[in-house]
N, C-alpha and C. Protein backbone atom coordinates (compact mmCIF):
# COMPACT_ATOMS: atom_id res chain seq x y z
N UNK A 1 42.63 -85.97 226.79
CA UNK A 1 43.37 -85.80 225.55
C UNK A 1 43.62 -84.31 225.30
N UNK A 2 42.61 -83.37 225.80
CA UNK A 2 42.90 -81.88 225.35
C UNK A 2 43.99 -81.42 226.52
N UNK A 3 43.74 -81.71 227.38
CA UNK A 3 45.28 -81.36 228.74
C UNK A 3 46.54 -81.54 228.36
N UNK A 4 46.25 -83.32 227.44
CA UNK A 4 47.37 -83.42 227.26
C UNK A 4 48.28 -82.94 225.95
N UNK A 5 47.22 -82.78 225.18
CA UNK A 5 47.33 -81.41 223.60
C UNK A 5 48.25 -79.69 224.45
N UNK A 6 47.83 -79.89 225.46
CA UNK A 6 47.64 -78.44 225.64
C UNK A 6 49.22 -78.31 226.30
N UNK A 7 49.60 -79.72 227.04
CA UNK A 7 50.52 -79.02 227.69
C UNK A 7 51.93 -79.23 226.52
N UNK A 8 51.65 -79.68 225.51
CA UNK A 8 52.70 -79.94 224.62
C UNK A 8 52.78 -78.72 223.83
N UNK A 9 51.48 -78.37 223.48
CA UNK A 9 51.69 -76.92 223.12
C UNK A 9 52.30 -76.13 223.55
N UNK A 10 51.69 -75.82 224.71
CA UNK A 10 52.57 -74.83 225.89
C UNK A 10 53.96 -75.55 225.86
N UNK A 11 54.31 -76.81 226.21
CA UNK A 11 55.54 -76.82 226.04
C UNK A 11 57.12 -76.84 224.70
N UNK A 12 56.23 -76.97 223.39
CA UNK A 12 57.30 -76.46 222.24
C UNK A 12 56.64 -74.60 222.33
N UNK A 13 55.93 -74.21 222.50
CA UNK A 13 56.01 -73.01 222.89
C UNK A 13 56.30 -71.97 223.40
N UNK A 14 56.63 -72.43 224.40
CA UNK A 14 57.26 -71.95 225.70
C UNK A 14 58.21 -70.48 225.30
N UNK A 15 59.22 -70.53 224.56
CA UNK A 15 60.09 -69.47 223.94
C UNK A 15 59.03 -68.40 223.27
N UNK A 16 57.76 -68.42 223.11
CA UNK A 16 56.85 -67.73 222.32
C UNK A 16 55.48 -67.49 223.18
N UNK A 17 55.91 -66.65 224.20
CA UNK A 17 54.82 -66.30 224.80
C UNK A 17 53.09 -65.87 223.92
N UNK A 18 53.37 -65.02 223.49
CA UNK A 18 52.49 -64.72 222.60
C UNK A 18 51.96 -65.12 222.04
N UNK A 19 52.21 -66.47 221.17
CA UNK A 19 51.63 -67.66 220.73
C UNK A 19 50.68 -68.29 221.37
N UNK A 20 50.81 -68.81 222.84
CA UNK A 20 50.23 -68.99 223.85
C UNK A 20 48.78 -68.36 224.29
N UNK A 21 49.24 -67.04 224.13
CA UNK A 21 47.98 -66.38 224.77
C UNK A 21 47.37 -65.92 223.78
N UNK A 22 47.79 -65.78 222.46
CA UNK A 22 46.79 -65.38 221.28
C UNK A 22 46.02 -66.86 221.06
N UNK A 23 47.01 -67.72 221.50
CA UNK A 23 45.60 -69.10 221.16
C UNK A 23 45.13 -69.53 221.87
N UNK A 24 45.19 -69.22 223.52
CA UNK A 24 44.25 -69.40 224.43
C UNK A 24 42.81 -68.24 224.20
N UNK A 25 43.26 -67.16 224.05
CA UNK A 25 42.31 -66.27 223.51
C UNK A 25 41.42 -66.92 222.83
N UNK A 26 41.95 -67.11 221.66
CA UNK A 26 41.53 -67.97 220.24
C UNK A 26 40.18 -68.68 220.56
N UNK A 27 40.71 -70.25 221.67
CA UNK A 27 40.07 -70.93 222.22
C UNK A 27 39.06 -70.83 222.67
N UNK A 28 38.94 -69.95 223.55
CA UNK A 28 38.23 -69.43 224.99
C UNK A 28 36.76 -68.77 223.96
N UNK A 29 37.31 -67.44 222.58
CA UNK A 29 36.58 -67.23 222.13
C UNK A 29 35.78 -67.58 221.12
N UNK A 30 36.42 -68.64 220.72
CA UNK A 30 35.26 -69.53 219.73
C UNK A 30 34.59 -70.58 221.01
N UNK A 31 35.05 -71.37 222.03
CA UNK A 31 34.37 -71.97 222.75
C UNK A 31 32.98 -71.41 223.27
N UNK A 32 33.09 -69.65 223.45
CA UNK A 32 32.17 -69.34 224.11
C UNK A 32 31.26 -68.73 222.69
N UNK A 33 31.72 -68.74 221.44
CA UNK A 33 30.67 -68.10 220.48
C UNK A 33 30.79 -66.31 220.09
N UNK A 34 31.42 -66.11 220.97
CA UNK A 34 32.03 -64.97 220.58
C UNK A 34 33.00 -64.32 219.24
N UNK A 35 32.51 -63.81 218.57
CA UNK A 35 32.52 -63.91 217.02
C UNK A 35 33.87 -62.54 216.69
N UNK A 36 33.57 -61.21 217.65
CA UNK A 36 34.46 -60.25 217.64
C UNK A 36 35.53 -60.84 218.56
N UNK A 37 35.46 -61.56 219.44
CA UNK A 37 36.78 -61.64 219.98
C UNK A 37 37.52 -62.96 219.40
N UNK A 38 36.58 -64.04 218.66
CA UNK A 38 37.52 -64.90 217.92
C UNK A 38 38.55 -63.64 216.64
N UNK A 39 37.39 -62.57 216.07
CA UNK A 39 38.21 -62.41 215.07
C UNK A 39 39.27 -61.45 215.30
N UNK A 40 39.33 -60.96 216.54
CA UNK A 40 40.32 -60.00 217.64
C UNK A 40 41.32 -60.90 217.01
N UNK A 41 41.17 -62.24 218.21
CA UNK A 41 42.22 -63.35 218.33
C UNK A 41 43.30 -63.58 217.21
N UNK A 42 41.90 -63.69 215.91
CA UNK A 42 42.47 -64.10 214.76
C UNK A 42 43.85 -62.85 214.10
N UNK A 43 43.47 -61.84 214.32
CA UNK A 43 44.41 -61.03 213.85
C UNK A 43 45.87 -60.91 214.61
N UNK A 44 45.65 -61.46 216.39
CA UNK A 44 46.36 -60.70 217.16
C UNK A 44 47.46 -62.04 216.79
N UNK A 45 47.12 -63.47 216.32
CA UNK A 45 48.24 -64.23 216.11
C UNK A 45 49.24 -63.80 215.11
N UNK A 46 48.93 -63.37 213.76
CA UNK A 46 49.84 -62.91 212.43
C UNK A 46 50.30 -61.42 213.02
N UNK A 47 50.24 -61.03 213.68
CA UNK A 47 50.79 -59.43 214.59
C UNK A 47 51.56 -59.58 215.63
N UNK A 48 51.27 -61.01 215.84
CA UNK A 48 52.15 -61.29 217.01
C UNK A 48 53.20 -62.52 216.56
N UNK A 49 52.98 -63.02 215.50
CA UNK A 49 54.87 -63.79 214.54
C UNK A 49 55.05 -62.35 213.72
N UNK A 50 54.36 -61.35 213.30
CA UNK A 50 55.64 -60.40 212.97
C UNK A 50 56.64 -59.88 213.70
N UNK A 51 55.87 -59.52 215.07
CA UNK A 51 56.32 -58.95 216.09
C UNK A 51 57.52 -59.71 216.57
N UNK A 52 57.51 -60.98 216.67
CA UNK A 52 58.38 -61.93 216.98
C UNK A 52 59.36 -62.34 216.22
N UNK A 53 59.02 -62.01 214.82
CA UNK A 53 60.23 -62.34 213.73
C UNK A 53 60.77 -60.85 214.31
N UNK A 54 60.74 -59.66 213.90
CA UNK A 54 61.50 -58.73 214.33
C UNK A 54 62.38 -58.31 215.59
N UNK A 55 61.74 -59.46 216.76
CA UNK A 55 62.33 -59.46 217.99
C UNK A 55 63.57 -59.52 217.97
N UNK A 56 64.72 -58.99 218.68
CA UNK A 56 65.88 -59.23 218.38
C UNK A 56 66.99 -59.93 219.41
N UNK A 57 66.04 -60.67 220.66
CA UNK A 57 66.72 -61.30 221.37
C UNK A 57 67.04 -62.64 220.96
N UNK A 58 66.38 -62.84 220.30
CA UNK A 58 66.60 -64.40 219.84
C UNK A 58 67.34 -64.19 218.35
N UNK A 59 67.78 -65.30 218.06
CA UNK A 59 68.45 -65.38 216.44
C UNK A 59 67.41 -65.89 215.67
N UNK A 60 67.95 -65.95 214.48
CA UNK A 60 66.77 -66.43 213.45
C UNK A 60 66.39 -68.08 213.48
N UNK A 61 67.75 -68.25 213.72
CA UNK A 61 67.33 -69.84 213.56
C UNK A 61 67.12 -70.32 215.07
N UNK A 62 66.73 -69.90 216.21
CA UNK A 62 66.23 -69.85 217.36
C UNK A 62 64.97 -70.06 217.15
N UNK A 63 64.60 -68.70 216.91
CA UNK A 63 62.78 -68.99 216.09
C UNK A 63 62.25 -69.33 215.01
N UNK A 64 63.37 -69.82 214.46
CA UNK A 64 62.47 -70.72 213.15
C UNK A 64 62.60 -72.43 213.57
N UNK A 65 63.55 -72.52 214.49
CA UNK A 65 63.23 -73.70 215.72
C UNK A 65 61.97 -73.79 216.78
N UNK A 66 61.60 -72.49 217.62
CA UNK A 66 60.52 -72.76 217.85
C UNK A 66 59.08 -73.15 217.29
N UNK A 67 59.23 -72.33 216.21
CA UNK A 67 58.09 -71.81 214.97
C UNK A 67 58.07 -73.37 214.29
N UNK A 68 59.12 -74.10 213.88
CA UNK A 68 58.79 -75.27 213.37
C UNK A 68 59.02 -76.62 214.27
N UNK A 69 59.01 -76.32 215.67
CA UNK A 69 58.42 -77.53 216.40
C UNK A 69 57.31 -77.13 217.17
N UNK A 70 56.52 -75.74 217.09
CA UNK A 70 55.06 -75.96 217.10
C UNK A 70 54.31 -76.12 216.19
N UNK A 71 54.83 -75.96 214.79
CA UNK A 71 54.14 -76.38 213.74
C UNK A 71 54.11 -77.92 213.89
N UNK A 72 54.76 -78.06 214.21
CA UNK A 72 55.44 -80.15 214.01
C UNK A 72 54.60 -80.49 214.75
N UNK A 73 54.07 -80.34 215.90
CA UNK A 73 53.41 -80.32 217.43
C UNK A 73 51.95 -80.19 216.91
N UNK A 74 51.73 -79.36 216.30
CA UNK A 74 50.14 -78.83 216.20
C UNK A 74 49.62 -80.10 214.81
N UNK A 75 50.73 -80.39 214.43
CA UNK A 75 50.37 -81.27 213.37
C UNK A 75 50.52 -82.64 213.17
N UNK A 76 51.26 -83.28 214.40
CA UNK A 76 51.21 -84.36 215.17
C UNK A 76 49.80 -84.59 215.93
N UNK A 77 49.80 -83.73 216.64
CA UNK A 77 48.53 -83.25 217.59
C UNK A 77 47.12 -83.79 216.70
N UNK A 78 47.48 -83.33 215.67
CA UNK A 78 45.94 -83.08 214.73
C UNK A 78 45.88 -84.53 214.15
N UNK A 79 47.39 -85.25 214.00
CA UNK A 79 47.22 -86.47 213.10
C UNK A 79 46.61 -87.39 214.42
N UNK A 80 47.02 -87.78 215.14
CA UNK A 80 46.63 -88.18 216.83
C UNK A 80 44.86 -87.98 217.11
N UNK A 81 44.52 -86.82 216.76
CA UNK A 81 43.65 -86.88 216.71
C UNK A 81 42.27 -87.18 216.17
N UNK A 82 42.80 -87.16 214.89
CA UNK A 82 41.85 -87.87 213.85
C UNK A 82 42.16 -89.17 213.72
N UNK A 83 42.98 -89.68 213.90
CA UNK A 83 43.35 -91.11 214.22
C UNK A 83 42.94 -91.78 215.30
N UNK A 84 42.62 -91.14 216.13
CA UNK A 84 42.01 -92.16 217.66
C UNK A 84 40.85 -91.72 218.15
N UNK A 85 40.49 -90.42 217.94
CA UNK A 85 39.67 -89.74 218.07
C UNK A 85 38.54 -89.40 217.51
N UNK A 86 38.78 -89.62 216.20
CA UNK A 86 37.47 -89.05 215.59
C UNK A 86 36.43 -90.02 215.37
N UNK A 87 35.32 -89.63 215.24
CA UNK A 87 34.16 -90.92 215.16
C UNK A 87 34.09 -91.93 214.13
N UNK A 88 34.99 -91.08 212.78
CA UNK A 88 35.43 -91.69 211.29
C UNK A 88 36.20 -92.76 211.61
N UNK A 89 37.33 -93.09 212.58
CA UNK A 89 38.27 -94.06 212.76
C UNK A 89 37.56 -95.44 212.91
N UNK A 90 36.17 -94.84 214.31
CA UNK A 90 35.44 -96.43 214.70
C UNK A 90 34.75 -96.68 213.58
């Protein structure tokens, strides 16, 4: 179930590199307990959609297309998961 979370991510993502690797970061550093590099992580995502709103290869409504089908994605993802997944459902 997380492979398959992951590659949907990565794939409405895809146009947003940075997204990607600030939340693999993310991942990696709360998985391992690491407290300075979760809160690295945490900053480097809101530094990295400013960075990306200001980008100027893309148009606006380009990335407010990506930006709101990984929101859509992460929140599908989450309903999916508390729905089949969580121990509350059985």
């Amino acid at each position: 179930a997380a492979l398959i979370a992951a590659v949907v991510f990565i794939a409405v993502s895809w146009r947003a590199p940075g997204l990607i690797a600030s939340t693999l970061v993310l991942l990696a550093a709360f998985a391992t307990g690491r407290r300075a590099l979760t809160g690295l992580a945490l900053l480097a995502l809101p530094a990295w959609l400013v960075a990306y709103y200001y980008q100027m290869s893309l148009t606006l409504l380009a990335k407010s297309g990506v930006l709101t089908l990984t929101g859509a994605a992460l929140i599908a993802m989450w309903w999916v998961h508390r729905r089949w997944f969580s121990r509350e459902a059985t």
